[in-house]
C-alpha atoms as a PDB file:
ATOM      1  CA  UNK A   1      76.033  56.905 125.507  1.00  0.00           C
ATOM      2  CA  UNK A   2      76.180  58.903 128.526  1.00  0.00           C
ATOM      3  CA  UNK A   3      79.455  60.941 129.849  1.00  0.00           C
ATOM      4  CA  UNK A   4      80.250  58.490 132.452  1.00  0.00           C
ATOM      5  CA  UNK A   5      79.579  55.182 129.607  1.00  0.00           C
ATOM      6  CA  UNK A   6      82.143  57.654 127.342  1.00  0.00           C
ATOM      7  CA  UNK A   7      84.883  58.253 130.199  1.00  0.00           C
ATOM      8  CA  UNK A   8      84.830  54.230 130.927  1.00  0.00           C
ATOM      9  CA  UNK A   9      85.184  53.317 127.139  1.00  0.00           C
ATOM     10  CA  UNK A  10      88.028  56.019 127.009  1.00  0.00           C
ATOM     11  CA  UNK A  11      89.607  54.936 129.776  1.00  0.00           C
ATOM     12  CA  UNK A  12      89.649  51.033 128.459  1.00  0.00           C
ATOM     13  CA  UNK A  13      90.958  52.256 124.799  1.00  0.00           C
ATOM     14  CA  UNK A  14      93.784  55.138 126.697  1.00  0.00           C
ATOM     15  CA  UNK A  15      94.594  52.418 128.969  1.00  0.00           C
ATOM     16  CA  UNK A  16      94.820  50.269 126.027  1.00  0.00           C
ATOM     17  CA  UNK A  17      97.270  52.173 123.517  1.00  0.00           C
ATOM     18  CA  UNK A  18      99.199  54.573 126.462  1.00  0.00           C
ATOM     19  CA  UNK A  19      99.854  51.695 128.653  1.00  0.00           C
ATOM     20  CA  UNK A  20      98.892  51.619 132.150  1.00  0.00           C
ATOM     21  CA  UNK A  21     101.894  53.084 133.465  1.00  0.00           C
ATOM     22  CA  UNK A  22     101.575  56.062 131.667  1.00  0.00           C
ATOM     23  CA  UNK A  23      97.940  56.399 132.409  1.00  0.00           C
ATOM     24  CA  UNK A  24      98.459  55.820 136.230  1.00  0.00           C
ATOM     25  CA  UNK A  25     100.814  58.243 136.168  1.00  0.00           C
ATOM     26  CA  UNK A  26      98.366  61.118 134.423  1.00  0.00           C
ATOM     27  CA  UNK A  27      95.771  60.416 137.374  1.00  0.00           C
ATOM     28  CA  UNK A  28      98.448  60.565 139.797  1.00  0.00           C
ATOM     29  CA  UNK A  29      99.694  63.693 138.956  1.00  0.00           C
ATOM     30  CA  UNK A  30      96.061  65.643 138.291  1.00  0.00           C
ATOM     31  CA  UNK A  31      95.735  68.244 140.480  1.00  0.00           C
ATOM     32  CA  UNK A  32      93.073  70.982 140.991  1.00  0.00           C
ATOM     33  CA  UNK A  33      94.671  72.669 137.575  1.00  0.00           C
ATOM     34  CA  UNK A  34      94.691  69.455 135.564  1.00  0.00           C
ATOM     35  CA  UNK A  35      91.510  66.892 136.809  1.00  0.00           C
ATOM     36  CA  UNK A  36      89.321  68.926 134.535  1.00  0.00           C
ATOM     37  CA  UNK A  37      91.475  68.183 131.376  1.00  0.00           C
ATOM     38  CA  UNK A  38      92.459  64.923 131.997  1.00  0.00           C
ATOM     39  CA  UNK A  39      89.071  63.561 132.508  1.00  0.00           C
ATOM     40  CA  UNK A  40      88.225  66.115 129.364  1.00  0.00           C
ATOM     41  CA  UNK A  41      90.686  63.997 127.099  1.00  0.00           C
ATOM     42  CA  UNK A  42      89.662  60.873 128.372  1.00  0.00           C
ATOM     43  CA  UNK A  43      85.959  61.688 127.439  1.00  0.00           C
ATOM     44  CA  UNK A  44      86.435  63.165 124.148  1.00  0.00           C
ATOM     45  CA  UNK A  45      90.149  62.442 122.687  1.00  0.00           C
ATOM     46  CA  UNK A  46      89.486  58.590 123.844  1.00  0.00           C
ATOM     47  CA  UNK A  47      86.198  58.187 124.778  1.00  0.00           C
ATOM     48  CA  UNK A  48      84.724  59.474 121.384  1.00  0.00           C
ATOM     49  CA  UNK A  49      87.542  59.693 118.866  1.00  0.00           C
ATOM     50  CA  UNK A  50      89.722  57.046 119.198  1.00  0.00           C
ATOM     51  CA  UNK A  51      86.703  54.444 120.251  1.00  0.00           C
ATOM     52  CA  UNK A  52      84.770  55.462 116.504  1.00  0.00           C
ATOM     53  CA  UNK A  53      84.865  52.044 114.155  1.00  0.00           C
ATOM     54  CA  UNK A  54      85.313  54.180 111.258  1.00  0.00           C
ATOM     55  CA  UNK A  55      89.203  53.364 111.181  1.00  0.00           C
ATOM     56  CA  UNK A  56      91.127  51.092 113.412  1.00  0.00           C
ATOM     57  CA  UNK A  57      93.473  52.061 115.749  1.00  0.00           C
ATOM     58  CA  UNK A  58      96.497  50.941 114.175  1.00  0.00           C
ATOM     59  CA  UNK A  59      95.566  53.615 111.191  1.00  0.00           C
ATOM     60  CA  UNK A  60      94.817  56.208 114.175  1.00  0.00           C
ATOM     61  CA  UNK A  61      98.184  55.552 115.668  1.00  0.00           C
ATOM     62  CA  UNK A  62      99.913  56.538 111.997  1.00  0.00           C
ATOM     63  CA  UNK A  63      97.837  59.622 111.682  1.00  0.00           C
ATOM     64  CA  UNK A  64      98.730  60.639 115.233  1.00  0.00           C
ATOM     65  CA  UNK A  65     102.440  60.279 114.658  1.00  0.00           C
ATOM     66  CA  UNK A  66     102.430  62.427 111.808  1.00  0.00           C
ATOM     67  CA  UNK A  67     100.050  65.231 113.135  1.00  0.00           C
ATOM     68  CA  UNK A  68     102.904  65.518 116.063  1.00  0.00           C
ATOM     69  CA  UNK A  69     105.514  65.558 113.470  1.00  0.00           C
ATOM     70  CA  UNK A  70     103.391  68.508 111.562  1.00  0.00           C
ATOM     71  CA  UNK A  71     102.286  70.549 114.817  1.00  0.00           C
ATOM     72  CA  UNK A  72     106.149  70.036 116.250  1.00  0.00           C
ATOM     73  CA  UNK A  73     104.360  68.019 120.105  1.00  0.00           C
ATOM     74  CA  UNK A  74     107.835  66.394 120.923  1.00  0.00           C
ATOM     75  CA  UNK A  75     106.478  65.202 123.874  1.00  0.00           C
ATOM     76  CA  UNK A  76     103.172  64.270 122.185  1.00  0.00           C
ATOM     77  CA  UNK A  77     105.216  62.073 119.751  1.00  0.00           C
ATOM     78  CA  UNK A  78     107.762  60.298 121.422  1.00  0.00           C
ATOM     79  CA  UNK A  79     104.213  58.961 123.833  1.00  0.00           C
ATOM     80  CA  UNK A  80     102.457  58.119 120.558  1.00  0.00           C
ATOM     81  CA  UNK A  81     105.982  56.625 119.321  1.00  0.00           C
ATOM     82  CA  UNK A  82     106.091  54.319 122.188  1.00  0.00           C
ATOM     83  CA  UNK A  83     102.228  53.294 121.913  1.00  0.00           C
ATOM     84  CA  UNK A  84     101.808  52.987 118.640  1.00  0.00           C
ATOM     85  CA  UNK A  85     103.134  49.300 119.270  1.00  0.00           C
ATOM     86  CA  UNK A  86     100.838  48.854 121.173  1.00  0.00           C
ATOM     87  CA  UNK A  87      98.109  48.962 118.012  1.00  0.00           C
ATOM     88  CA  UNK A  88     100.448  46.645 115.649  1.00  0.00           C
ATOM     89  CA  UNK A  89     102.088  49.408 114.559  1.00  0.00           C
ATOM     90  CA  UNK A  90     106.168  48.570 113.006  1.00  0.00           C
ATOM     91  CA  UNK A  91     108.538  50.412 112.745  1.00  0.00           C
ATOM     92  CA  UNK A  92     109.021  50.354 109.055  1.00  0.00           C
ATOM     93  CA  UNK A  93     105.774  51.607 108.882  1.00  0.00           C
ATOM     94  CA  UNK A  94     106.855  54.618 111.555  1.00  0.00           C
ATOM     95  CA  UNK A  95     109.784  55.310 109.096  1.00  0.00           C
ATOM     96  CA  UNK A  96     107.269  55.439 106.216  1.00  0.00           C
ATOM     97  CA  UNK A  97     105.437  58.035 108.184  1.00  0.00           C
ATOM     98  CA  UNK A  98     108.311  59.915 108.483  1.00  0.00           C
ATOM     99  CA  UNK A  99     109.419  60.180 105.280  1.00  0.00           C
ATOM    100  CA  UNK A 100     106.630  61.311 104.242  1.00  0.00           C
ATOM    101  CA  UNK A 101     106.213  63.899 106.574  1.00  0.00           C
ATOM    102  CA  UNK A 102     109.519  65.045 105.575  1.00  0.00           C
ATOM    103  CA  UNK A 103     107.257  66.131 102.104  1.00  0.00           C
ATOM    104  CA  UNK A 104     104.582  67.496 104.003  1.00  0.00           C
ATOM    105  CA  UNK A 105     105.239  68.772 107.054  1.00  0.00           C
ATOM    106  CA  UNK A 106     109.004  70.174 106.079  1.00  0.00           C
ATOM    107  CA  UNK A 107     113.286  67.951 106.253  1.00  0.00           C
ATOM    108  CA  UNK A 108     113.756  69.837 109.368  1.00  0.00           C
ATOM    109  CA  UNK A 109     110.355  68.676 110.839  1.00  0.00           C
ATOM    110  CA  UNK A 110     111.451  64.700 109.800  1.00  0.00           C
ATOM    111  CA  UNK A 111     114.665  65.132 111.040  1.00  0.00           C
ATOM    112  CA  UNK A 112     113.467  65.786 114.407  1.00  0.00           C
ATOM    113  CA  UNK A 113     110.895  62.816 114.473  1.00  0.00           C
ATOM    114  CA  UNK A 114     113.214  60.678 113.248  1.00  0.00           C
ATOM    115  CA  UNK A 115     116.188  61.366 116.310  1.00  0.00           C
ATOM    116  CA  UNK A 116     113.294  61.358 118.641  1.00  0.00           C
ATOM    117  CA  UNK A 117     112.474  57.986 116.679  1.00  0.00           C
ATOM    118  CA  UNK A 118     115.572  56.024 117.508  1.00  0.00           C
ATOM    119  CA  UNK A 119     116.028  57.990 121.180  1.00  0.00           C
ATOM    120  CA  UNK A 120     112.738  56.075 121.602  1.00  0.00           C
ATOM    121  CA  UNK A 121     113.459  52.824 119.920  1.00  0.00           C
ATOM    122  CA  UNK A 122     116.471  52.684 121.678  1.00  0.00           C
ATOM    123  CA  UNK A 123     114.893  53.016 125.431  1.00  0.00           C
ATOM    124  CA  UNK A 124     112.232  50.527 124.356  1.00  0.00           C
ATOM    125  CA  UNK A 125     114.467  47.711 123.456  1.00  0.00           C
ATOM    126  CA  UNK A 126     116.747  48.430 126.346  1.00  0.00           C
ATOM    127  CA  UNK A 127     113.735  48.168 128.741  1.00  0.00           C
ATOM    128  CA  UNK A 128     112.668  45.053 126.561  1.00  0.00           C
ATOM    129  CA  UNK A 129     115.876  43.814 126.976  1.00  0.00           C
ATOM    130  CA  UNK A 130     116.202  44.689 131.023  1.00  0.00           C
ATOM    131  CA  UNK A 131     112.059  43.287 131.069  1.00  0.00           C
ATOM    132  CA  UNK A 132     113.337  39.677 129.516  1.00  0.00           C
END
């Protein structure tokens, strides 16, 4: 597969699990600074990671979460909060996640995640709700 074959598949599988709007508004806001990165990510996070068969994304979604939780990426987690959906993800299965990161990764580290949880919950079924 050739870089360009890699940014398309990432792009397809980004567009896929971020949503559209969120993507659109990545390539909106890329700039001289950011260009470089984003189409970096796209390529490699997307194109190559997240595109492997070796587990599907729904799996990749759960890992994702609780890397964020570990590595404290509020912003990172709340995105992959929202898009794990997106892969069949639940949210029992979120709040399994959770609790066990509150083993592994630390109770204060949990306690976070699981605020930013329902902040996010809560602004997805009000959109839903506003949407339907």
């Amino acid at each position: 597969m050739d870089e360009q074959e890699r940014h398309a598949n990432g792009m397809a599988v980004r567009r896929a699990v971020l949503g559209d709007a969120h993507v659109n508004r990545a390539q909106e806001n890329r700039g001289e600074l950011t260009a470089e990165f984003q189409d970096l990510i796209t390529r490699y996070a997307w194109g190559e990671i997240w595109t492997r068969p070796g587990l599907p994304r729904h799996t990749r979604s759960l890992m994702t979460i609780s890397m964020m939780v570990a590595l404290n990426r509020e912003e990172e987690l709340k995105l992959h909060l929202r898009a794990a959906a997106n892969n069949g993800v639940t949210r029992d299965e979120i709040k399994e996640v959770l609790l066990q990161t509150a083993i592994y990764c630390g109770v204060p580290a949990a306690n976070s995640a699981f605020h930013m949880a329902q902040e996010v919950f809560r602004q997805m079924d009000l959109d839903a709700k506003q949407q339907g």
